[in-house]
Protein backbone atom coordinates (compact mmCIF):
# COMPACT_ATOMS: atom_id res chain seq x y z
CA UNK A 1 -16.26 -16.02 12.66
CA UNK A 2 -12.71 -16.08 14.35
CA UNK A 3 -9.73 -15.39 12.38
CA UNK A 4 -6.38 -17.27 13.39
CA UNK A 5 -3.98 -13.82 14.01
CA UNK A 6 -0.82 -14.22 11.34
CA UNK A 7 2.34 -12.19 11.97
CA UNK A 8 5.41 -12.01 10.39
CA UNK A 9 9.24 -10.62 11.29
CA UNK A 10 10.16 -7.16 9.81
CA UNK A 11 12.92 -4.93 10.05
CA UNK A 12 12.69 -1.18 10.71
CA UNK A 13 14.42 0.84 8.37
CA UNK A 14 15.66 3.22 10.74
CA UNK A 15 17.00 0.78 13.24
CA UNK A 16 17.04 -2.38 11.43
CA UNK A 17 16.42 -3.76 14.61
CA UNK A 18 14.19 -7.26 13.67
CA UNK A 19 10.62 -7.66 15.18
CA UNK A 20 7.35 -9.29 15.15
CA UNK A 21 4.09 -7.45 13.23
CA UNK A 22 0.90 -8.78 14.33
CA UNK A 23 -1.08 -8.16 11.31
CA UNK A 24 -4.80 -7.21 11.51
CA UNK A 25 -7.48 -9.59 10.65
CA UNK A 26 -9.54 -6.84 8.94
CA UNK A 27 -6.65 -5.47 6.73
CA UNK A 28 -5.75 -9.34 5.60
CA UNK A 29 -9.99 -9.46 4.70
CA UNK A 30 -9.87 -6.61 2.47
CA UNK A 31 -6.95 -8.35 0.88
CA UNK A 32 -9.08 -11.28 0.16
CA UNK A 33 -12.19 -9.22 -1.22
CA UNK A 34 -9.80 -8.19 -4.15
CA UNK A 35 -7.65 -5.58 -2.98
CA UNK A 36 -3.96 -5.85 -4.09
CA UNK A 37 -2.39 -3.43 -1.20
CA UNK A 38 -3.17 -2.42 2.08
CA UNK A 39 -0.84 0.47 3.56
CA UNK A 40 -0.54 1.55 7.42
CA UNK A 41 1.97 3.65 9.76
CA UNK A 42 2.79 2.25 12.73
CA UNK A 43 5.88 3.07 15.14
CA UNK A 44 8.76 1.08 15.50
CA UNK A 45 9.01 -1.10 18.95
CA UNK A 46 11.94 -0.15 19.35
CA UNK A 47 13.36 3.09 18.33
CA UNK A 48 9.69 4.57 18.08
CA UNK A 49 10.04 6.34 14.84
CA UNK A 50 7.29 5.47 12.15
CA UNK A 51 7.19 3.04 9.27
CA UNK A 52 5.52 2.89 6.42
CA UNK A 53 3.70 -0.73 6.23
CA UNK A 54 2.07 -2.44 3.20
CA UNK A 55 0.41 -5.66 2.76
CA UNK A 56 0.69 -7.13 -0.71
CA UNK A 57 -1.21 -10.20 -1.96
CA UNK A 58 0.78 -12.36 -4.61
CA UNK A 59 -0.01 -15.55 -6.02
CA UNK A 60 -2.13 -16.26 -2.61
CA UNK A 61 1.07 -15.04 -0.75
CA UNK A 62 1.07 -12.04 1.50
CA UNK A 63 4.26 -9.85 2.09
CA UNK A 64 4.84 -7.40 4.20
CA UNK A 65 6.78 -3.80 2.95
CA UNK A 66 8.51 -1.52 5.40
CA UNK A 67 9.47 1.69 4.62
CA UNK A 68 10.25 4.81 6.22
CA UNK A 69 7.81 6.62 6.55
CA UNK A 70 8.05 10.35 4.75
């Protein structure tokens, strides 16, 4: 089955230069076989340093946290 990639604007927190996340098919699956969070580092785009990303599922909603990453 092909999944429709979703994506969504973030901000890096050491930057806070804006960009777009192409979010992973897999990750949003385990979201809908009942788990509430999904965490991952990636770099920033732009100024390369790492962040801290987690996927949340609310109310059929899925956000997107960035935080530095420690």
């Amino acid at each position: 089955m092909l999944m429709a990639l979703q994506s969504q604007m973030v901000q890096c927190p050491h930057c806070w230069e804006s960009f777009e996340l192409v979010l992973d098919p897999a990750m949003i699956e385990q979201l809908d076989e009942g788990e509430t969070s999904v965490s991952f580092v990636e770099d920033c785009f732009i100024c390369c340093h790492p962040i801290l990303f987690e996927l949340v599922s609310e109310q059929d909603t899925l956000h997107v946290r960035v935080n530095e990453e420690e």
